[in-house]
PDB file of N, CA and C in Angstrom:
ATOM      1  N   UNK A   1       0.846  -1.183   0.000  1.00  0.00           N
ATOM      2  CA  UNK A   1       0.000   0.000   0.000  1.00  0.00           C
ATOM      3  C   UNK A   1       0.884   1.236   0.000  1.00  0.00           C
ATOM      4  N   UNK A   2       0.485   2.038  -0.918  1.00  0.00           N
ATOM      5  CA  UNK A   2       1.427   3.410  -1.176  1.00  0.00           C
ATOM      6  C   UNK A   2       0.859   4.352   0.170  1.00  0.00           C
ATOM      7  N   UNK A   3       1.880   4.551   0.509  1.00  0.00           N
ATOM      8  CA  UNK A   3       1.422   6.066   1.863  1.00  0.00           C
ATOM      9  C   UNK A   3       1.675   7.475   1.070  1.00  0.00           C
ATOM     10  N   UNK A   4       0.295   7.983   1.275  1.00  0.00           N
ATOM     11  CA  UNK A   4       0.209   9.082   0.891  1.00  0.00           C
ATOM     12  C   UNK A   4       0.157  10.164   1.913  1.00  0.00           C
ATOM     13  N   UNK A   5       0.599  11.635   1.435  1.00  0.00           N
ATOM     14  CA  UNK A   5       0.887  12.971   2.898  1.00  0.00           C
ATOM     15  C   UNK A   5      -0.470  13.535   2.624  1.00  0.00           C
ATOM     16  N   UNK A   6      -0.913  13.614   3.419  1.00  0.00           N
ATOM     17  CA  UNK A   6      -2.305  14.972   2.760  1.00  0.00           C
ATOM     18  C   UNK A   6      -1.957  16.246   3.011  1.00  0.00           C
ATOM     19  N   UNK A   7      -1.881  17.123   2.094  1.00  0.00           N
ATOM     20  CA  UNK A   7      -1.856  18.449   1.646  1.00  0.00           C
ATOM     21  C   UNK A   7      -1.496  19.090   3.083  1.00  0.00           C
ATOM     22  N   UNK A   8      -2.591  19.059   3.402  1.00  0.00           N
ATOM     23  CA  UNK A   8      -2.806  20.204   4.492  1.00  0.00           C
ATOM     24  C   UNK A   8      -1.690  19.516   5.597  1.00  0.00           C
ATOM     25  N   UNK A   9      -1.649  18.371   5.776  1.00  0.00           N
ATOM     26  CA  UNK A   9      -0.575  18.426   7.267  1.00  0.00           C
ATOM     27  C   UNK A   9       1.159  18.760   6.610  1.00  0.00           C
ATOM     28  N   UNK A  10       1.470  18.683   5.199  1.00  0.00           N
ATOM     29  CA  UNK A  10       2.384  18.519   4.342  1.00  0.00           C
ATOM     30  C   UNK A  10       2.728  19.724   4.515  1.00  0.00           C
ATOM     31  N   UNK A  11       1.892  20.707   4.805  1.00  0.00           N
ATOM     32  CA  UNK A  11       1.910  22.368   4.821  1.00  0.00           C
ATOM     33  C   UNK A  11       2.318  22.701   5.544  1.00  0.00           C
ATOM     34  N   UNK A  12       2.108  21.729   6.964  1.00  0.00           N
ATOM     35  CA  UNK A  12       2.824  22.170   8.462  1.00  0.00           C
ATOM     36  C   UNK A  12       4.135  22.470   8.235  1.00  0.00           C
ATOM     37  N   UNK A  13       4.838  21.869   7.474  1.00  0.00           N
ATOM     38  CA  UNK A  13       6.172  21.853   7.572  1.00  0.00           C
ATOM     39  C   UNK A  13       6.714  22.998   7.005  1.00  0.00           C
ATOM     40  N   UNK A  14       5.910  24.302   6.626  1.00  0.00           N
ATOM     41  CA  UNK A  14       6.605  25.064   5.982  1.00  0.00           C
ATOM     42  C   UNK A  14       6.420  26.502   6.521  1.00  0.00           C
ATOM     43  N   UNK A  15       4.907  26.153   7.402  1.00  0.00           N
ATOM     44  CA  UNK A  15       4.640  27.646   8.490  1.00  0.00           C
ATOM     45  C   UNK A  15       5.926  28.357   9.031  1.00  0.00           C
ATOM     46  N   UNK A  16       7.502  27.531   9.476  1.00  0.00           N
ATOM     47  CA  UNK A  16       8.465  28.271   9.721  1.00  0.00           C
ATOM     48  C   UNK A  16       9.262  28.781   8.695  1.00  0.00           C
ATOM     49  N   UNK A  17       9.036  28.696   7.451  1.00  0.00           N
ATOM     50  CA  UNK A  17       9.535  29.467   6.201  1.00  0.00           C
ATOM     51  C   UNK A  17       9.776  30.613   6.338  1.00  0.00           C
ATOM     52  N   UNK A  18       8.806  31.403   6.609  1.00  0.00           N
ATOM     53  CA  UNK A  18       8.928  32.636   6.683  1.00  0.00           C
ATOM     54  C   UNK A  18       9.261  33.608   7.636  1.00  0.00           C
ATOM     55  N   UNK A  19       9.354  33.469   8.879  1.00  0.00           N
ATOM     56  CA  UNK A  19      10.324  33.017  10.340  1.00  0.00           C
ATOM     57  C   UNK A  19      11.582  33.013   9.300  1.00  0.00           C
ATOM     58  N   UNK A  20      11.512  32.167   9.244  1.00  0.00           N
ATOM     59  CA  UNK A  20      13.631  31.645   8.887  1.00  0.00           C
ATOM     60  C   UNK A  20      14.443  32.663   7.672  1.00  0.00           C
ATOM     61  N   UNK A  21      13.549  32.743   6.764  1.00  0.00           N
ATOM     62  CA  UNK A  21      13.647  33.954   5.752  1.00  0.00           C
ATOM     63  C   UNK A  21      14.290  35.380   6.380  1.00  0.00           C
ATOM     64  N   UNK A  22      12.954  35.844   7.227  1.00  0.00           N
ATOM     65  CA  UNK A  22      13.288  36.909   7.770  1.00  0.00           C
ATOM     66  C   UNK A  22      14.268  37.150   8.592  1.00  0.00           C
ATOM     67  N   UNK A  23      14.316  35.729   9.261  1.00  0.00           N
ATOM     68  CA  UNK A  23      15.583  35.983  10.758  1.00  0.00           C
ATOM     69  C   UNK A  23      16.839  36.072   9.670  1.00  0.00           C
ATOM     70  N   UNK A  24      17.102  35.283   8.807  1.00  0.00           N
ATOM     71  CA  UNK A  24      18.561  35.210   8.162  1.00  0.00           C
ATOM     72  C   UNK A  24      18.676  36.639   7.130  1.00  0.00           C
ATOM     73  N   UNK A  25      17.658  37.279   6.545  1.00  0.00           N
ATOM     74  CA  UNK A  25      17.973  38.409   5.880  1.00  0.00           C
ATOM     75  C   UNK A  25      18.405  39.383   7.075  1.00  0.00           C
ATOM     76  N   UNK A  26      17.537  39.554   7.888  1.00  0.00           N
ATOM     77  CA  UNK A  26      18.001  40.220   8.525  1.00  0.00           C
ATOM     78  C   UNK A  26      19.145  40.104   9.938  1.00  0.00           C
ATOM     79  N   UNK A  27      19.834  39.340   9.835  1.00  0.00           N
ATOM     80  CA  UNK A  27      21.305  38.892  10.847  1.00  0.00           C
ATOM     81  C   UNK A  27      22.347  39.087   9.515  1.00  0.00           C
ATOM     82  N   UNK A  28      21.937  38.468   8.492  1.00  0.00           N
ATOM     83  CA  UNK A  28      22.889  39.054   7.270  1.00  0.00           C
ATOM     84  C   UNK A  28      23.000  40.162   6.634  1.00  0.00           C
ATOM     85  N   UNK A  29      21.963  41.250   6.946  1.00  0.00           N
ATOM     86  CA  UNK A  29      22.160  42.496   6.742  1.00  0.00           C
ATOM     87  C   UNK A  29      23.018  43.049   7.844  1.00  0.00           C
ATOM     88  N   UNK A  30      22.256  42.757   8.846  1.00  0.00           N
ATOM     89  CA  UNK A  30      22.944  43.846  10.080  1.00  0.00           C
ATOM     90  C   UNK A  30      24.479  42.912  10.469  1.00  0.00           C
ATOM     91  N   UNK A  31      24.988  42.284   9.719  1.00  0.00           N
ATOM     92  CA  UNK A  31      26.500  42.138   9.512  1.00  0.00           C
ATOM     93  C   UNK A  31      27.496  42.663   8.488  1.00  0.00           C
ATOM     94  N   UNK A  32      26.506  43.477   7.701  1.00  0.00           N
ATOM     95  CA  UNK A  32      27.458  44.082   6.938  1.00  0.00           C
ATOM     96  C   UNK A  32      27.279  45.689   7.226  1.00  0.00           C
ATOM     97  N   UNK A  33      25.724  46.293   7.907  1.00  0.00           N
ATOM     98  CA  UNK A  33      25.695  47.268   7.737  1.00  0.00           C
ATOM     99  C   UNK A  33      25.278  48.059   9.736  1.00  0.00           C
ATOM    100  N   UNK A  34      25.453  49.157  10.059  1.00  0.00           N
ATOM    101  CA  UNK A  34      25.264  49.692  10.771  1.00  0.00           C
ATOM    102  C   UNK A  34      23.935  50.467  11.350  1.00  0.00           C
ATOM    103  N   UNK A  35      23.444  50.980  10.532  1.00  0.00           N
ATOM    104  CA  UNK A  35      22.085  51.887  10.005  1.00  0.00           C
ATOM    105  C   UNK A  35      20.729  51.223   9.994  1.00  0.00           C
ATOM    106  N   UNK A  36      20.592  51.088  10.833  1.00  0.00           N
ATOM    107  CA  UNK A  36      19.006  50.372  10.443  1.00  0.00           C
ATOM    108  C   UNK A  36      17.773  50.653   9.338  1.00  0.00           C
ATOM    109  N   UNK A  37      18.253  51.865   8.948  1.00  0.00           N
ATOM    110  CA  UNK A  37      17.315  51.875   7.755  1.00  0.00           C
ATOM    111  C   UNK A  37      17.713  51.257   6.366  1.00  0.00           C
ATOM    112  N   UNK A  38      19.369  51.605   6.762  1.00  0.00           N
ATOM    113  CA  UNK A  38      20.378  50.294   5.133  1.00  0.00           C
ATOM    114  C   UNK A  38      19.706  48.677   5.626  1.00  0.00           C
ATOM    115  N   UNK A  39      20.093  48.522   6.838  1.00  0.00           N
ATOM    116  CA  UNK A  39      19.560  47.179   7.592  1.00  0.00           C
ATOM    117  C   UNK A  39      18.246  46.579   7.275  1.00  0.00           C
ATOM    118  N   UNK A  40      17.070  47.425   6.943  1.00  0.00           N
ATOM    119  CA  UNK A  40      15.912  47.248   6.545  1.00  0.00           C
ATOM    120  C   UNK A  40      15.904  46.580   5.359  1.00  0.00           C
ATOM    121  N   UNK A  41      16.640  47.777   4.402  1.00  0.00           N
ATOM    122  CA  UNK A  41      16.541  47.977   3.138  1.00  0.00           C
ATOM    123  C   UNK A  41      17.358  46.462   2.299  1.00  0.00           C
ATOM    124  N   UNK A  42      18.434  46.278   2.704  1.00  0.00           N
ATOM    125  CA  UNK A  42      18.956  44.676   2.614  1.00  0.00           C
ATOM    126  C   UNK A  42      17.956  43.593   2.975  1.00  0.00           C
ATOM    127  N   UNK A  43      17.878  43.494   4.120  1.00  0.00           N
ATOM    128  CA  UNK A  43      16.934  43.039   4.768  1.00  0.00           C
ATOM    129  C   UNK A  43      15.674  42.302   3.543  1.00  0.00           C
ATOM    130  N   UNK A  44      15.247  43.529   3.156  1.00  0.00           N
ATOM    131  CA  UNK A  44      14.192  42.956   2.460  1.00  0.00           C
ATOM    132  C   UNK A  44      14.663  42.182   0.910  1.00  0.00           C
ATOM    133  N   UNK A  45      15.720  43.070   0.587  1.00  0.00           N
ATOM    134  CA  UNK A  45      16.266  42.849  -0.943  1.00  0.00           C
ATOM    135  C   UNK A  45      16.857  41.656  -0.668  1.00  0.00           C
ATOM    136  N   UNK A  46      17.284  40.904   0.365  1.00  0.00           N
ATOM    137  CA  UNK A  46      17.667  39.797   0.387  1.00  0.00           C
ATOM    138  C   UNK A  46      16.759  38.637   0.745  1.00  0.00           C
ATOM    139  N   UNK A  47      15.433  38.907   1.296  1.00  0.00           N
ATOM    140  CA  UNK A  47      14.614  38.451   1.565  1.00  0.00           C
ATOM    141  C   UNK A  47      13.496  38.361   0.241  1.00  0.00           C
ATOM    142  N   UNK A  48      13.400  39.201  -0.768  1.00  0.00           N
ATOM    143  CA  UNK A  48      13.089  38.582  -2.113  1.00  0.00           C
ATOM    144  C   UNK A  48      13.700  37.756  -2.752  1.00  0.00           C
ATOM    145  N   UNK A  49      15.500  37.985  -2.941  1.00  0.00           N
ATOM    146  CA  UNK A  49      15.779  37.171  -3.199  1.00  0.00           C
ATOM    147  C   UNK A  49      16.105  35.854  -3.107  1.00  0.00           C
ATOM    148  N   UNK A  50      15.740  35.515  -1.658  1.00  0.00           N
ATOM    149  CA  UNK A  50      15.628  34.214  -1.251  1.00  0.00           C
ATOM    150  C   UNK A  50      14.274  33.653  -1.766  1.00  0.00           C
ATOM    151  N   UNK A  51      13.271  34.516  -1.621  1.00  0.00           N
ATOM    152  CA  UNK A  51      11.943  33.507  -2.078  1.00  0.00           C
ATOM    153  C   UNK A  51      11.931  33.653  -3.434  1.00  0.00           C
ATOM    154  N   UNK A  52      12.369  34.492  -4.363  1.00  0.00           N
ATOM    155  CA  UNK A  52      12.930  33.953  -5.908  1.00  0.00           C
ATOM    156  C   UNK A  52      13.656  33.266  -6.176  1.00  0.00           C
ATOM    157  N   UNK A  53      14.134  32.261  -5.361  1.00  0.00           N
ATOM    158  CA  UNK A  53      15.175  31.403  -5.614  1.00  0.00           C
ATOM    159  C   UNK A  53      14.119  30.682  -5.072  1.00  0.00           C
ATOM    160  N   UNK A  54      13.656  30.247  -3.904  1.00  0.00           N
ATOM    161  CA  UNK A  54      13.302  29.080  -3.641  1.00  0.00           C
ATOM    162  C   UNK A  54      11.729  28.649  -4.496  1.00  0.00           C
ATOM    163  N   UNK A  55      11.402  29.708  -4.776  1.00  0.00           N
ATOM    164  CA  UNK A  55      10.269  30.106  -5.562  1.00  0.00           C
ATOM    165  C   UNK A  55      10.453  29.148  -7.093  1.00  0.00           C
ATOM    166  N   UNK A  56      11.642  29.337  -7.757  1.00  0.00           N
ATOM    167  CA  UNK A  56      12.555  28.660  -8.663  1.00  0.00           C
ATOM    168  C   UNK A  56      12.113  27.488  -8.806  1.00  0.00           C
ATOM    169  N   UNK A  57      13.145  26.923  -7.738  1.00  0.00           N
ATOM    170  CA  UNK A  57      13.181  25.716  -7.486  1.00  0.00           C
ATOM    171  C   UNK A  57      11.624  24.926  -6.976  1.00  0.00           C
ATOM    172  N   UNK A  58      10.472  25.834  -6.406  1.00  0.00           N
ATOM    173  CA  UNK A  58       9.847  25.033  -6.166  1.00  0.00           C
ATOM    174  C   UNK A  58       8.731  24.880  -7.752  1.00  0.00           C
ATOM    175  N   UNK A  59       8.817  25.884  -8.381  1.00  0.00           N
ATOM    176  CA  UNK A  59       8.516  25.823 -10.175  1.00  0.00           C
ATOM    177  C   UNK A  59       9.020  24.669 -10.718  1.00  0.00           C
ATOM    178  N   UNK A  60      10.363  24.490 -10.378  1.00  0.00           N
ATOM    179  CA  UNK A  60      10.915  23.617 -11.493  1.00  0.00           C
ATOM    180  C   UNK A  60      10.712  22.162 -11.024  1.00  0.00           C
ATOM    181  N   UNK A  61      10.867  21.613  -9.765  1.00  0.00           N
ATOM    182  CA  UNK A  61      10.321  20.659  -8.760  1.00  0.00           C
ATOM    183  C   UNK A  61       8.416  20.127  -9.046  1.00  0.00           C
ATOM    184  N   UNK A  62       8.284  21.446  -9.161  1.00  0.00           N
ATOM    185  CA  UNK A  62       6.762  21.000  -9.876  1.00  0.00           C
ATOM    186  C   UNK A  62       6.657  20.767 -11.324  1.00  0.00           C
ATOM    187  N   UNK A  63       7.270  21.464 -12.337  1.00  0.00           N
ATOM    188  CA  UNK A  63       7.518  20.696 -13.581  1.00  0.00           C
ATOM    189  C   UNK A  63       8.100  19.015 -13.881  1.00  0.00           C
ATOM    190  N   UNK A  64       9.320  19.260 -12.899  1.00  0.00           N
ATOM    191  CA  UNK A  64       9.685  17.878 -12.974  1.00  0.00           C
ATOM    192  C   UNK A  64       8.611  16.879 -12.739  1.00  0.00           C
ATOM    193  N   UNK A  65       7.347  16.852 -12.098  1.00  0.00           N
ATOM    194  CA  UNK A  65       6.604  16.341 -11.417  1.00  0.00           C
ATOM    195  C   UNK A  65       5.870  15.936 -12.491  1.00  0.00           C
ATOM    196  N   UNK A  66       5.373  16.730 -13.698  1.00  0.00           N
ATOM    197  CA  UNK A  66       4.535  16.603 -14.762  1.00  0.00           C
ATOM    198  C   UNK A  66       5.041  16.132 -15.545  1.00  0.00           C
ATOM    199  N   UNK A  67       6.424  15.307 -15.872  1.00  0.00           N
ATOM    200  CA  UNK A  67       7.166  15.186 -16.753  1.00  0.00           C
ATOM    201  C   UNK A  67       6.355  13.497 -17.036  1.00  0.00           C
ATOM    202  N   UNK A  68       5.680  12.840 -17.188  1.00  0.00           N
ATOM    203  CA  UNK A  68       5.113  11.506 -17.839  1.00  0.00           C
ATOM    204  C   UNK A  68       6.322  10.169 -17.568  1.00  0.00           C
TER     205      UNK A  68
END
């Protein structure tokens, strides 16, 4: 018998995503910069670019998926 995840508990696992995003943009900003408003401003620009990357990968992870 194949074990299947259902959706919704599969989801649990990702509520700390965005938690973890934010804590690491922002400990990796405020290591390069002083200013909390530069600190912000990284902050976020690095925090898009993490979910465009993982964003990526979770596109292409789902293509692979459709592949026959």
């Amino acid at each position: 018998m194949e074990q299947v995840i259902i959706p919704i508990i599969a989801s649990g696992y990702y509520w700390h995503l965005p938690f973890l995003i934010l804590v690491i943009s922002l400990v990796y900003s405020a290591t390069r910069h002083d200013d909390w408003r530069i600190i912000s401003i990284e902050a976020y620009r690095w925090g898009m670019r993490m979910l465009s990357f993982l964003g990526m990968i979770g596109i292409f992870l789902y293509l692979v998926t459709l592949i026959p």
